[in-house]
Protein backbone atom coordinates (compact mmCIF):
# COMPACT_ATOMS: atom_id res chain seq x y z
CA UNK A 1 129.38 165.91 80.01
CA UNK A 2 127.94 166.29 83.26
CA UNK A 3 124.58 166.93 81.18
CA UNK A 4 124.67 163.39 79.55
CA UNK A 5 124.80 161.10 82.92
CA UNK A 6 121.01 162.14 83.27
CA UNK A 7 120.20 161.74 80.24
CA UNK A 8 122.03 158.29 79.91
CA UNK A 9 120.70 156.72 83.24
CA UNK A 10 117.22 157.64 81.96
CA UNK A 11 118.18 155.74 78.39
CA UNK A 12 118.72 152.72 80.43
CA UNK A 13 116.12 153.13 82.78
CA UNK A 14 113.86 153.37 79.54
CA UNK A 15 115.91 150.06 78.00
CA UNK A 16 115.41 148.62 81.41
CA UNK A 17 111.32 149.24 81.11
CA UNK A 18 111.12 148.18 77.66
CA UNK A 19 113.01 144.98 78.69
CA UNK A 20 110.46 144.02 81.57
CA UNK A 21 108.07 144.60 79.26
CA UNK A 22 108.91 142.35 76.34
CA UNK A 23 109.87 139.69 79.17
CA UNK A 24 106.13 140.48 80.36
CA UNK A 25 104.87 140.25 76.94
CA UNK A 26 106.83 136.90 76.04
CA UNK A 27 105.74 135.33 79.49
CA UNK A 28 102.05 136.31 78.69
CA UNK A 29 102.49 134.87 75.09
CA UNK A 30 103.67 131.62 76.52
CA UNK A 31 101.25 131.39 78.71
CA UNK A 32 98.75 131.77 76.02
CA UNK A 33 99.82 129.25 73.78
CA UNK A 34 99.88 127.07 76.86
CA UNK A 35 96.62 127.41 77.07
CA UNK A 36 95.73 126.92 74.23
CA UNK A 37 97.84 124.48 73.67
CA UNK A 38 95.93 122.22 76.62
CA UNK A 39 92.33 123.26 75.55
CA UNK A 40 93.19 121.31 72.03
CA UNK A 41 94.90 118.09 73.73
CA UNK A 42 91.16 118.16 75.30
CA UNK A 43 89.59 118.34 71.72
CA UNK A 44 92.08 116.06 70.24
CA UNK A 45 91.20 113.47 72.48
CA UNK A 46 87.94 114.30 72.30
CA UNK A 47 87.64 115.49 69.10
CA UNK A 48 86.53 118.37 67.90
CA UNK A 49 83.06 117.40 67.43
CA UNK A 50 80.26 115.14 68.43
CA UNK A 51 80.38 112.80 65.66
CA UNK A 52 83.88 112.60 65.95
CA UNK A 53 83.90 111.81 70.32
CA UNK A 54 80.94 109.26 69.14
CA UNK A 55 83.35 107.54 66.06
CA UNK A 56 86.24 107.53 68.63
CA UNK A 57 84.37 106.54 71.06
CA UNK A 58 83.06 103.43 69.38
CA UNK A 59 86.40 102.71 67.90
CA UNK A 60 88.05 102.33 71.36
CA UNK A 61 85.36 100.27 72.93
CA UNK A 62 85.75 98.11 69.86
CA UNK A 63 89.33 97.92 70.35
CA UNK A 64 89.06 96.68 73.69
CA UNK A 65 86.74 94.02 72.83
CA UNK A 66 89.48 93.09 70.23
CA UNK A 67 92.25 93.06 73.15
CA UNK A 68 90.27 89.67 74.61
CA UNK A 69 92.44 90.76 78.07
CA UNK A 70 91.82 88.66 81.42
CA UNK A 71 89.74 90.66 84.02
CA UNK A 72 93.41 90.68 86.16
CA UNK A 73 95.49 92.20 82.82
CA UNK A 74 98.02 94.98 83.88
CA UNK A 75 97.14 96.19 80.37
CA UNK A 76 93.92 97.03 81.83
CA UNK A 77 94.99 100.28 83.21
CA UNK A 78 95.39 102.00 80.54
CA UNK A 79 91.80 101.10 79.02
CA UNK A 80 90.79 102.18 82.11
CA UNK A 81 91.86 105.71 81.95
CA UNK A 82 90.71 106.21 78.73
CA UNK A 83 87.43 104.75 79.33
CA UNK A 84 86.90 107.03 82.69
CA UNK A 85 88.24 110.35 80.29
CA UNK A 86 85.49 109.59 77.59
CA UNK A 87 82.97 109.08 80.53
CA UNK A 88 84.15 112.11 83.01
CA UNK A 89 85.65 114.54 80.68
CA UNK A 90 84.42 113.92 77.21
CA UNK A 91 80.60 112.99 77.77
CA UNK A 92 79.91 116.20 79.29
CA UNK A 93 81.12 118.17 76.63
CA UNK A 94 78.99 116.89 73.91
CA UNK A 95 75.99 115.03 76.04
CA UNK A 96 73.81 118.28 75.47
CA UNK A 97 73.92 118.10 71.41
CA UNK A 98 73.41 114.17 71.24
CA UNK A 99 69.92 112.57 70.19
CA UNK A 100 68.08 110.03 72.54
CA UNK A 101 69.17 107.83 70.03
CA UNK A 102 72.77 108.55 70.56
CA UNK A 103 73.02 108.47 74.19
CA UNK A 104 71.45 105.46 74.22
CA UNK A 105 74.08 103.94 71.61
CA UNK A 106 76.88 105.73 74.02
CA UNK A 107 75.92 104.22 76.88
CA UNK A 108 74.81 100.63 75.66
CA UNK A 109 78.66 100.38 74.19
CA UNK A 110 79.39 101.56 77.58
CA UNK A 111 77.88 98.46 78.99
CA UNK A 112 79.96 96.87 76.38
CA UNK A 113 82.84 98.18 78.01
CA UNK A 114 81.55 96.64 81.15
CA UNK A 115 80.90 93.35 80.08
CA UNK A 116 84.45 93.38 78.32
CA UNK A 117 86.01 94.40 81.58
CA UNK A 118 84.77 92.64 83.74
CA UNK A 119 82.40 89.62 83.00
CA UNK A 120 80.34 87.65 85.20
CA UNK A 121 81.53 90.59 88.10
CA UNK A 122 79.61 93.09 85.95
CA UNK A 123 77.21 94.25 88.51
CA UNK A 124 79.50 93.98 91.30
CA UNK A 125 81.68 97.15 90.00
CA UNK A 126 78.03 99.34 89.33
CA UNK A 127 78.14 99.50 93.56
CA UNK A 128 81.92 100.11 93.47
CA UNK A 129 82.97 103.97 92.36
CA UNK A 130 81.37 107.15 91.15
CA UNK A 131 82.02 106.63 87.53
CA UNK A 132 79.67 102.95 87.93
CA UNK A 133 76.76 105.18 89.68
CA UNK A 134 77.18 107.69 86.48
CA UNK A 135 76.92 105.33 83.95
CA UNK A 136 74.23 103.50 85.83
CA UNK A 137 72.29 107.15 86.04
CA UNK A 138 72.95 108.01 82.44
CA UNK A 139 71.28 104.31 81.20
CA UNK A 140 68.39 104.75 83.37
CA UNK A 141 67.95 108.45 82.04
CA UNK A 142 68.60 107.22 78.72
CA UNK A 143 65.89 103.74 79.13
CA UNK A 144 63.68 105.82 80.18
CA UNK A 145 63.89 108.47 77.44
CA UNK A 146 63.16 105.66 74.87
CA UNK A 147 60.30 104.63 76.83
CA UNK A 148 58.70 107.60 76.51
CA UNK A 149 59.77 108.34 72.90
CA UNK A 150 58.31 104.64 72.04
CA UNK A 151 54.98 105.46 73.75
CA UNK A 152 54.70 108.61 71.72
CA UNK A 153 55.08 107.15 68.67
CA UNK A 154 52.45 104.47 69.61
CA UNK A 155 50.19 107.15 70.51
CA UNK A 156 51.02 109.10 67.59
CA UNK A 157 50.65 106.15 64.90
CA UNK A 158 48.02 103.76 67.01
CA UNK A 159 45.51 104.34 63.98
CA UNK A 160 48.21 103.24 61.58
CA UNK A 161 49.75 100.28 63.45
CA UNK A 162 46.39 99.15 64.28
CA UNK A 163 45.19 99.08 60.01
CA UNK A 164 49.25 97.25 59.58
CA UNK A 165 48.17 94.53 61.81
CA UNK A 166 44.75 93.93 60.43
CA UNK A 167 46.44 93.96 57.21
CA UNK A 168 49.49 91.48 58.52
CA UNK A 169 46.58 89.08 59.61
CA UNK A 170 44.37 89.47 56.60
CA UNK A 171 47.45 88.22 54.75
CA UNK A 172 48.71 85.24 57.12
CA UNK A 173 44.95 84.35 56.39
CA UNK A 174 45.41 84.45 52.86
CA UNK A 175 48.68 82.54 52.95
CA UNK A 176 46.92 79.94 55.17
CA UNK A 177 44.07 79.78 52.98
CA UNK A 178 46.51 79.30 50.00
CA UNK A 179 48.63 76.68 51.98
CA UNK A 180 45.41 74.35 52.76
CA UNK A 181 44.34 74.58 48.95
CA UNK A 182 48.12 73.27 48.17
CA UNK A 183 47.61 70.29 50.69
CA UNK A 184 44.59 69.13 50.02
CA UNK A 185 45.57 68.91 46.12
């Protein structure tokens, strides 16, 4: 017997071990699925792509426009949140993959948004908080993107837009010419 106390205190310091170690393990799994569980609330309110941000996106700016709230709404609150997660969290992850043409759309809905919130006092709230001086960045950036990609097109297609217009005028002339001879009939 006296053999088997050894023996058994090591059993249960080996049950012991394996205990810690599947609490360990289950802890660690938790904490996994935690995080993962948080990284997809991110994508679902995201979504889980660019097109899908941009279509939800849209969809929410139209549904405040629908809500026709008072600048002074309590219900505002809540627009407001999700309208500063799209801008601060959401943006950022899918800014990088969107056209020129698509930023600009974002961010011109985004002055929607604005206008929607809060009327006439518009430009008052681009002074007010960081998430105004973003936005206000991000349209300039954007503006001035589609200036230049306009003036490279001109440049690239000046030969062609130059033989339209002669052609537009040739025809008004044409038309005009055609309009007298109906008059003076």
């Amino acid at each position: 017997m006296k053999h088997n106390i050894p023996a058994k205190a090591r059993y249960a310091e080996k049950l012991n071990s394996n205990f810690d170690f599947m609490q360990n393990l289950t802890y660690l799994l938790f904490l996994v699925c935690l995080s993962f569980y948080g990284s997809s609330c991110q994508m679902v309110t995201c979504g889980p792509d660019k097109e899908a941000f941009l279509t939800k996106y849209s969809k929410f700016i139209d549904k405040v426009d629908r809500a026709d709230l008072d600048a002074s709404d309590s219900n505002w609150e809540k627009y407001d949140q999700s309208f500063k997660h799209y801008i601060e969290d959401c943006y950022d992850l899918y800014e990088d993959e969107m056209s020129t043409r698509e930023r600009r759309q974002f961010w011109m809905k985004t002055l929607k948004y604005y206008s929607t919130r809060y009327g006439e006092s518009m430009l008052n709230e681009f002074s007010k908080d960081a998430i105004s001086n973003d936005v206000k960045e991000n349209i300039e950036e954007v503006l001035d993107a589609t200036g230049r990609d306009l003036e490279d097109f001109v440049n690239k297609n000046m030969g062609e837009i130059e033989n339209l217009v002669r052609d537009i005028g040739k025809d008004i002339e044409d038309w005009a010419s055609k309009m007298k001879e109906i008059f003076e009939q």
